[in-house]
PDB file of N, CA and C in Angstrom:
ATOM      1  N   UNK A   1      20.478 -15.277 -21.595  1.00  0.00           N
ATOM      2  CA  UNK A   1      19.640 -15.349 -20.432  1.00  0.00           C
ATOM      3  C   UNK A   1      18.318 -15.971 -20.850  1.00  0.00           C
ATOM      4  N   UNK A   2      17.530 -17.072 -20.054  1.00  0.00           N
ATOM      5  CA  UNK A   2      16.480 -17.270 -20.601  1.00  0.00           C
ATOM      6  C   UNK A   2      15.424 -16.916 -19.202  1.00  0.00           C
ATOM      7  N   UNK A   3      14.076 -16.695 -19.615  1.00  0.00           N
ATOM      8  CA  UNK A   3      12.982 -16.223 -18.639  1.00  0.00           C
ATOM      9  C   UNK A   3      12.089 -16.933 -18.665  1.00  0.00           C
ATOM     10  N   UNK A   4      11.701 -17.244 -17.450  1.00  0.00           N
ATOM     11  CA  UNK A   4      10.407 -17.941 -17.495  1.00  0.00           C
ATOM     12  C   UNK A   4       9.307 -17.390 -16.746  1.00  0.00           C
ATOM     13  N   UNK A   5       8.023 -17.595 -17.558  1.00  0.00           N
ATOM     14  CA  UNK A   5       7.193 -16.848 -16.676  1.00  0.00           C
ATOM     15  C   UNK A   5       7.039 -16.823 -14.683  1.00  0.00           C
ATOM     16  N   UNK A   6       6.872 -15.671 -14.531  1.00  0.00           N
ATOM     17  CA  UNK A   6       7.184 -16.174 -12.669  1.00  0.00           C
ATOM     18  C   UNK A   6       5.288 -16.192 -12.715  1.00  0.00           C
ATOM     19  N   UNK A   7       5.241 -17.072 -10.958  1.00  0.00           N
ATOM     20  CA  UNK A   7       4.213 -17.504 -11.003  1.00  0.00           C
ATOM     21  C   UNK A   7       3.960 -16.714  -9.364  1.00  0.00           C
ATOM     22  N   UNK A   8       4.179 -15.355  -9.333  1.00  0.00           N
ATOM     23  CA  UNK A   8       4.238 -14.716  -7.798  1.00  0.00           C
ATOM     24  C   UNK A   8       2.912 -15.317  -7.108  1.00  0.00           C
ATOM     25  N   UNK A   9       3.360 -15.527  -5.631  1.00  0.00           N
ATOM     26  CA  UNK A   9       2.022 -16.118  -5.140  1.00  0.00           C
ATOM     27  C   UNK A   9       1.891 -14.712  -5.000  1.00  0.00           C
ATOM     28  N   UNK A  10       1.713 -13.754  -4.333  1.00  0.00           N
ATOM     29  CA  UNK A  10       0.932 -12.477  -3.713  1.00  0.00           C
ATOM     30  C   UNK A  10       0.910 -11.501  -4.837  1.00  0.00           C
ATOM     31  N   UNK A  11       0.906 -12.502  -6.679  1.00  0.00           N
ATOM     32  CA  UNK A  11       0.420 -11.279  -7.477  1.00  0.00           C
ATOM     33  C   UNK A  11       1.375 -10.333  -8.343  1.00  0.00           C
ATOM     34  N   UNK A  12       2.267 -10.433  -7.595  1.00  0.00           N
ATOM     35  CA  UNK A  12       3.431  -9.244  -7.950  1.00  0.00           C
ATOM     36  C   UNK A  12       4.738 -10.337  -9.106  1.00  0.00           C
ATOM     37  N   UNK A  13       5.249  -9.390 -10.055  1.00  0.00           N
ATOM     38  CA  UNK A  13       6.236 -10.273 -10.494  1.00  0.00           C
ATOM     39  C   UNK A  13       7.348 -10.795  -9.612  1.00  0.00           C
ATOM     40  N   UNK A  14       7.859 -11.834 -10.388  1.00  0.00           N
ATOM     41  CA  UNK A  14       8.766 -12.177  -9.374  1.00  0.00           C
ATOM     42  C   UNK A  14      10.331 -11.356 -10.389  1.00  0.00           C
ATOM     43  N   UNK A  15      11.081 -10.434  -9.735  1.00  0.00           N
ATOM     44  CA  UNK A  15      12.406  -9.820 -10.572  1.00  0.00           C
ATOM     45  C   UNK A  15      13.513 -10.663 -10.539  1.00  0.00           C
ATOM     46  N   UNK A  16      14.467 -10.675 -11.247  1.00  0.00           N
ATOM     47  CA  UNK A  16      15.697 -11.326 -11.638  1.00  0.00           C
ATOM     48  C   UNK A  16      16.407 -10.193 -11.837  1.00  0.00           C
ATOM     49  N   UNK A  17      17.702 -10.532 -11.248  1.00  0.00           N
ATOM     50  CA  UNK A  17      18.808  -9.150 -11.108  1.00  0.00           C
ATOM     51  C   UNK A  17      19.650  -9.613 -12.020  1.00  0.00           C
ATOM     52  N   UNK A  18      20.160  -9.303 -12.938  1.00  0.00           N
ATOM     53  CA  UNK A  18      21.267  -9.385 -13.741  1.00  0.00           C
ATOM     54  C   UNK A  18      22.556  -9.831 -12.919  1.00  0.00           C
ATOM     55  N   UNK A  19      22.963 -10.909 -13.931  1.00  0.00           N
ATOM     56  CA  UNK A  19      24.093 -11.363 -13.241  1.00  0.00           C
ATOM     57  C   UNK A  19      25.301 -10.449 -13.215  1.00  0.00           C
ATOM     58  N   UNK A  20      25.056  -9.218 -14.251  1.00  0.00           N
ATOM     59  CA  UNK A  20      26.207  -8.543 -14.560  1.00  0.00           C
ATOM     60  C   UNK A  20      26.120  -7.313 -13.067  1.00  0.00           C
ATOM     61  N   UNK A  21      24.889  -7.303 -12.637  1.00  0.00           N
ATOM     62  CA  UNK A  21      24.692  -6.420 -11.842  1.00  0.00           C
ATOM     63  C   UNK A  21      25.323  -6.722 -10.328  1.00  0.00           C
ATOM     64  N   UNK A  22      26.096  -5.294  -9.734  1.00  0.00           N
ATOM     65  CA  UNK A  22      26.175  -5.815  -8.164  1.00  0.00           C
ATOM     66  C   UNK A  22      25.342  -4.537  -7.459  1.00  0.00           C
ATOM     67  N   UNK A  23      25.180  -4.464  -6.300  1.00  0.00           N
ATOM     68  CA  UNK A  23      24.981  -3.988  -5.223  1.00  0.00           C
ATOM     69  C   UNK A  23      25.589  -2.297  -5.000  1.00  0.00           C
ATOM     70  N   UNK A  24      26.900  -2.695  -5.369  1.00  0.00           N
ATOM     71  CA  UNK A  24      28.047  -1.339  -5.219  1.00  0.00           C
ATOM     72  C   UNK A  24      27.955  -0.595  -6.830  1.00  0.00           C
ATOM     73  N   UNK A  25      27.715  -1.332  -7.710  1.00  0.00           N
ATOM     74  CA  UNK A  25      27.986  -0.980  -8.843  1.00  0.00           C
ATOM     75  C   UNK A  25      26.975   0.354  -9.468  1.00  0.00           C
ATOM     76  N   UNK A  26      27.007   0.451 -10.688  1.00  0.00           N
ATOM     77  CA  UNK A  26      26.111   2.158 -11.296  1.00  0.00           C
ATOM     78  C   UNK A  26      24.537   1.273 -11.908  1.00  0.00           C
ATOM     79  N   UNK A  27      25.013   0.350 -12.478  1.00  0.00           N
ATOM     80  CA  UNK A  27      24.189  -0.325 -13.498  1.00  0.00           C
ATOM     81  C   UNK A  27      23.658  -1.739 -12.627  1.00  0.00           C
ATOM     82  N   UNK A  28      21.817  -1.437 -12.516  1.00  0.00           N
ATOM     83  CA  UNK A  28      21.852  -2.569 -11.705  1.00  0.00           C
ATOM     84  C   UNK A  28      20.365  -2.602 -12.361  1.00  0.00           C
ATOM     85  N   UNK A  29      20.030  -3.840 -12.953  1.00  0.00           N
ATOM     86  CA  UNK A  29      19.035  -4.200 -13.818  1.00  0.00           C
ATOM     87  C   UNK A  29      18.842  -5.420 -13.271  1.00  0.00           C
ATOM     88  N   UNK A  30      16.870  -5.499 -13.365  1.00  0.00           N
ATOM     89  CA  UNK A  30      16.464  -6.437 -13.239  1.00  0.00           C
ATOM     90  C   UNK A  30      15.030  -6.837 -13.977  1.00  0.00           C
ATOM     91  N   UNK A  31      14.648  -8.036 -14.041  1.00  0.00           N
ATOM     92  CA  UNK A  31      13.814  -7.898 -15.493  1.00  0.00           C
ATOM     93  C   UNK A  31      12.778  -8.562 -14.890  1.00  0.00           C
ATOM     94  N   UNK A  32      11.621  -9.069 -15.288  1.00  0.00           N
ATOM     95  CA  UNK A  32      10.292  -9.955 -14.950  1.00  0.00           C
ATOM     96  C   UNK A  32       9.580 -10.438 -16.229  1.00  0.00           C
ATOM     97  N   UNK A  33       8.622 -11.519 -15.789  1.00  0.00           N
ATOM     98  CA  UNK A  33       7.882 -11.664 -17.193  1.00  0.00           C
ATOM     99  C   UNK A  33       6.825 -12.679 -15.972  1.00  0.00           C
ATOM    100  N   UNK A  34       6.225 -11.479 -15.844  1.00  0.00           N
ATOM    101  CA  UNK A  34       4.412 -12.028 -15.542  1.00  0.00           C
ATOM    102  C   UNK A  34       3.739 -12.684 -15.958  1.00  0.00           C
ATOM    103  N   UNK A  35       3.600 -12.764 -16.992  1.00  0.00           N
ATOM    104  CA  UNK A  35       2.807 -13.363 -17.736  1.00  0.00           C
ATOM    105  C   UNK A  35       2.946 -14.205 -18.868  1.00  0.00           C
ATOM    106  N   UNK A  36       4.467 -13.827 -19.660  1.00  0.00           N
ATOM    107  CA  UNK A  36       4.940 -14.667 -20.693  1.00  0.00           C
ATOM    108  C   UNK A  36       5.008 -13.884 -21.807  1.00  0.00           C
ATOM    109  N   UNK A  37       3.522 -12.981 -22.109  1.00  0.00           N
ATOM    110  CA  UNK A  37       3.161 -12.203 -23.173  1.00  0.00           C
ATOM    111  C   UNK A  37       4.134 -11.015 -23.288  1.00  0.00           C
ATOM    112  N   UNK A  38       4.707 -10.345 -22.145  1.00  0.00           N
ATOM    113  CA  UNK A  38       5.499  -9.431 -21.824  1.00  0.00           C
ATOM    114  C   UNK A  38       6.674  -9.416 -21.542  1.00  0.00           C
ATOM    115  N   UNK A  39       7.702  -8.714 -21.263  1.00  0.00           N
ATOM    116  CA  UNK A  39       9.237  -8.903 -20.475  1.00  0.00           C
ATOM    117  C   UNK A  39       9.304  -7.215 -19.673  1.00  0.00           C
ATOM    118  N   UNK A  40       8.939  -7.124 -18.627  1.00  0.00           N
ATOM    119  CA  UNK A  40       9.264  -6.406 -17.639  1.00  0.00           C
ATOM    120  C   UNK A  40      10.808  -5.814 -17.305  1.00  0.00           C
ATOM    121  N   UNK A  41      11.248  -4.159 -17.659  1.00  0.00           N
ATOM    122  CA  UNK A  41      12.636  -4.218 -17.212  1.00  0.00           C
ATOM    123  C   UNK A  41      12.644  -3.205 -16.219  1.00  0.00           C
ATOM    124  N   UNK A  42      13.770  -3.150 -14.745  1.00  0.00           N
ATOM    125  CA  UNK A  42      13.419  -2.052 -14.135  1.00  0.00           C
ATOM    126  C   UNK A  42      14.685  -1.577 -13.703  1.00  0.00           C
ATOM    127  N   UNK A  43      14.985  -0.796 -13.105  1.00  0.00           N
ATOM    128  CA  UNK A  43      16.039  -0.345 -12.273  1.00  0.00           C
ATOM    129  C   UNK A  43      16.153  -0.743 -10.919  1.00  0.00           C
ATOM    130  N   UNK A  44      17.206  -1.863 -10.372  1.00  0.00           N
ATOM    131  CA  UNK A  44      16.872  -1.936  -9.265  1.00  0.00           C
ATOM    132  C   UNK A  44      16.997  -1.469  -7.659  1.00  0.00           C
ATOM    133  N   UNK A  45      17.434  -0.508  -8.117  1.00  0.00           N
ATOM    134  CA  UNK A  45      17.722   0.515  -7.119  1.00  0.00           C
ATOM    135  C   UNK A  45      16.405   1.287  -6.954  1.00  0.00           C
ATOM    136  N   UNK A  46      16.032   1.863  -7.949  1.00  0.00           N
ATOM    137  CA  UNK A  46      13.963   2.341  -7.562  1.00  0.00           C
ATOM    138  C   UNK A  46      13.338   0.950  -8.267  1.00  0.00           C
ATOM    139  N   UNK A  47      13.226   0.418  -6.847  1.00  0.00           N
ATOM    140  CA  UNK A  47      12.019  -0.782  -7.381  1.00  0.00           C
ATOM    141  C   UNK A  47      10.370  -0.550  -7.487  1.00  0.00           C
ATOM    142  N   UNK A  48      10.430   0.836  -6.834  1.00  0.00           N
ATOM    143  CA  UNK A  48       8.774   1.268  -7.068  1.00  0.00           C
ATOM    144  C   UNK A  48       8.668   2.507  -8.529  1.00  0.00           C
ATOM    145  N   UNK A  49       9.776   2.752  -9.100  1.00  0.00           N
ATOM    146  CA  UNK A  49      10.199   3.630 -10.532  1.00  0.00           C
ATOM    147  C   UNK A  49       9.461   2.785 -11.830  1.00  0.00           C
ATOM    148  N   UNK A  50      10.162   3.860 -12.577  1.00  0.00           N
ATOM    149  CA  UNK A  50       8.963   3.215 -13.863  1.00  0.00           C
ATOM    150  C   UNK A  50       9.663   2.348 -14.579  1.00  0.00           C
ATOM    151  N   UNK A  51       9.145   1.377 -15.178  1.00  0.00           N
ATOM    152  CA  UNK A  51       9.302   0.117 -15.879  1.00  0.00           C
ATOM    153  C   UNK A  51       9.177  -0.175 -17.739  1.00  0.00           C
ATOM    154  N   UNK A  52      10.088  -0.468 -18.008  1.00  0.00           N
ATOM    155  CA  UNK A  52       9.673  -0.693 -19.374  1.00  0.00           C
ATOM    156  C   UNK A  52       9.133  -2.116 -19.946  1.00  0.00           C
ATOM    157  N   UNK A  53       7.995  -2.263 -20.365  1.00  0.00           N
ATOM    158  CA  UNK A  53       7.324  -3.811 -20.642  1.00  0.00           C
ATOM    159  C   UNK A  53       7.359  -3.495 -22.108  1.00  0.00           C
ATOM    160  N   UNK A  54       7.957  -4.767 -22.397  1.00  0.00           N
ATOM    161  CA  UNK A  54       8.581  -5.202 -24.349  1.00  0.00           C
ATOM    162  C   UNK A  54       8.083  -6.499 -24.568  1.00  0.00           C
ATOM    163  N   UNK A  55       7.944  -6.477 -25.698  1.00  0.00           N
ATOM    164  CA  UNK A  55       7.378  -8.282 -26.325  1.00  0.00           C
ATOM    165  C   UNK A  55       8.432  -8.670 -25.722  1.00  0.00           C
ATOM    166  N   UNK A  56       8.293 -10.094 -25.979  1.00  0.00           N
ATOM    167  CA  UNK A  56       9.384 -10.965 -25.926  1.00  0.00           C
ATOM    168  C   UNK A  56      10.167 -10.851 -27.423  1.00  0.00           C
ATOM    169  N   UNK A  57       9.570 -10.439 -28.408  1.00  0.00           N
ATOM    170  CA  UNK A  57      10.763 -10.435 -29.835  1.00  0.00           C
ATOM    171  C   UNK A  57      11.335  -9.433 -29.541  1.00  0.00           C
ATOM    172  N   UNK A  58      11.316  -8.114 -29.017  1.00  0.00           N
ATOM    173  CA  UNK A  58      11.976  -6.720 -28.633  1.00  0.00           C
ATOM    174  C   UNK A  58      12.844  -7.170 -27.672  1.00  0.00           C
ATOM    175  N   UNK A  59      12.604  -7.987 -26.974  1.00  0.00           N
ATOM    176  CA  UNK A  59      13.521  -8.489 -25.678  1.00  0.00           C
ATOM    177  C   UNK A  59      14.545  -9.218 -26.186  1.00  0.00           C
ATOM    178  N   UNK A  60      14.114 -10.262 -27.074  1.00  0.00           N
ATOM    179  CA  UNK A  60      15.601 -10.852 -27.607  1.00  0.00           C
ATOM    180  C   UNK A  60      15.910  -9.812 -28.702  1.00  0.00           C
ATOM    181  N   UNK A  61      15.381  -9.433 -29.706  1.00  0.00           N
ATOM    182  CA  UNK A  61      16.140  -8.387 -30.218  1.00  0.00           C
ATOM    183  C   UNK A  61      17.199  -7.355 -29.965  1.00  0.00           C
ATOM    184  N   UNK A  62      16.568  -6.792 -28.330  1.00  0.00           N
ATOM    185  CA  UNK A  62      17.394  -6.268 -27.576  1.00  0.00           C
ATOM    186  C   UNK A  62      19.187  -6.875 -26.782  1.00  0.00           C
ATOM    187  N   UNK A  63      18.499  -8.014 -26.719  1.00  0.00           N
ATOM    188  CA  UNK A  63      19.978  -8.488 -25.919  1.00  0.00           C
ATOM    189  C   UNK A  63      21.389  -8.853 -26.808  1.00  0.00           C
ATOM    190  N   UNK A  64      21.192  -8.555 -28.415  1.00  0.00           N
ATOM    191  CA  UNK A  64      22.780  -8.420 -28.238  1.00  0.00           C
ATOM    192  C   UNK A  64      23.388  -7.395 -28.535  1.00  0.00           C
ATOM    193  N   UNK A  65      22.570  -6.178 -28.406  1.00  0.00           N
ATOM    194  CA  UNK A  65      22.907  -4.954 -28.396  1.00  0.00           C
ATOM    195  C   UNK A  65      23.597  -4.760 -26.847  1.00  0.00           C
ATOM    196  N   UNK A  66      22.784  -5.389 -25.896  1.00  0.00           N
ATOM    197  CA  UNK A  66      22.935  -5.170 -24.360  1.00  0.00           C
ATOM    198  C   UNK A  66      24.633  -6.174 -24.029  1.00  0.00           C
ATOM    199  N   UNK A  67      24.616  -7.144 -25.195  1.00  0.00           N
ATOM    200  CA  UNK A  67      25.696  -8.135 -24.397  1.00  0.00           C
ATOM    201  C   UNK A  67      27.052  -7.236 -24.715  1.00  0.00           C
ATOM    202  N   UNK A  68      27.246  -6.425 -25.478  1.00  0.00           N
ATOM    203  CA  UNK A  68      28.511  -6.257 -26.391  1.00  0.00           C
ATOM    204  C   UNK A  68      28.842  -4.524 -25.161  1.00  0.00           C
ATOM    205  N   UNK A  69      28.052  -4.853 -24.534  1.00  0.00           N
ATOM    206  CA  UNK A  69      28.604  -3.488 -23.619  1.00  0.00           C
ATOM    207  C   UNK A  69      29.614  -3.919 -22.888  1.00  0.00           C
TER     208      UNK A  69
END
């Protein structure tokens, strides 16, 4: 997956839903990167819930732990 910083006009990140994610499903993730400096991850089912913000090296570090699920 690659991210690019979003450029929200009204401020707010702009989220990306995982392609692995549906609607009906348990697991529904979506990520942001405001600013570039950060990577934003949330649940998207509570979109006002709490958020985990990771470098970007923790973020790719993270994803091939995440792919092999």
């Amino acid at each position: 997956m690659t991210l690019k910083p979003s450029d929200g006009a009204d401020g707010k990140p702009e989220w990306i839903k995982s392609s692995y994610s549906s609607d009906d499903g348990p697991s529904c993730v979506e990520v942001a990167t405001p600013d570039g400096s950060h990577v934003l991850v949330r649940d998207s089912k509570d979109p006002d819930g709490p958020r985990l913000a990771l470098t970007p090296a923790t973020w790719t570090a993270f994803l091939p732990y995440a792919w092999d699920c």
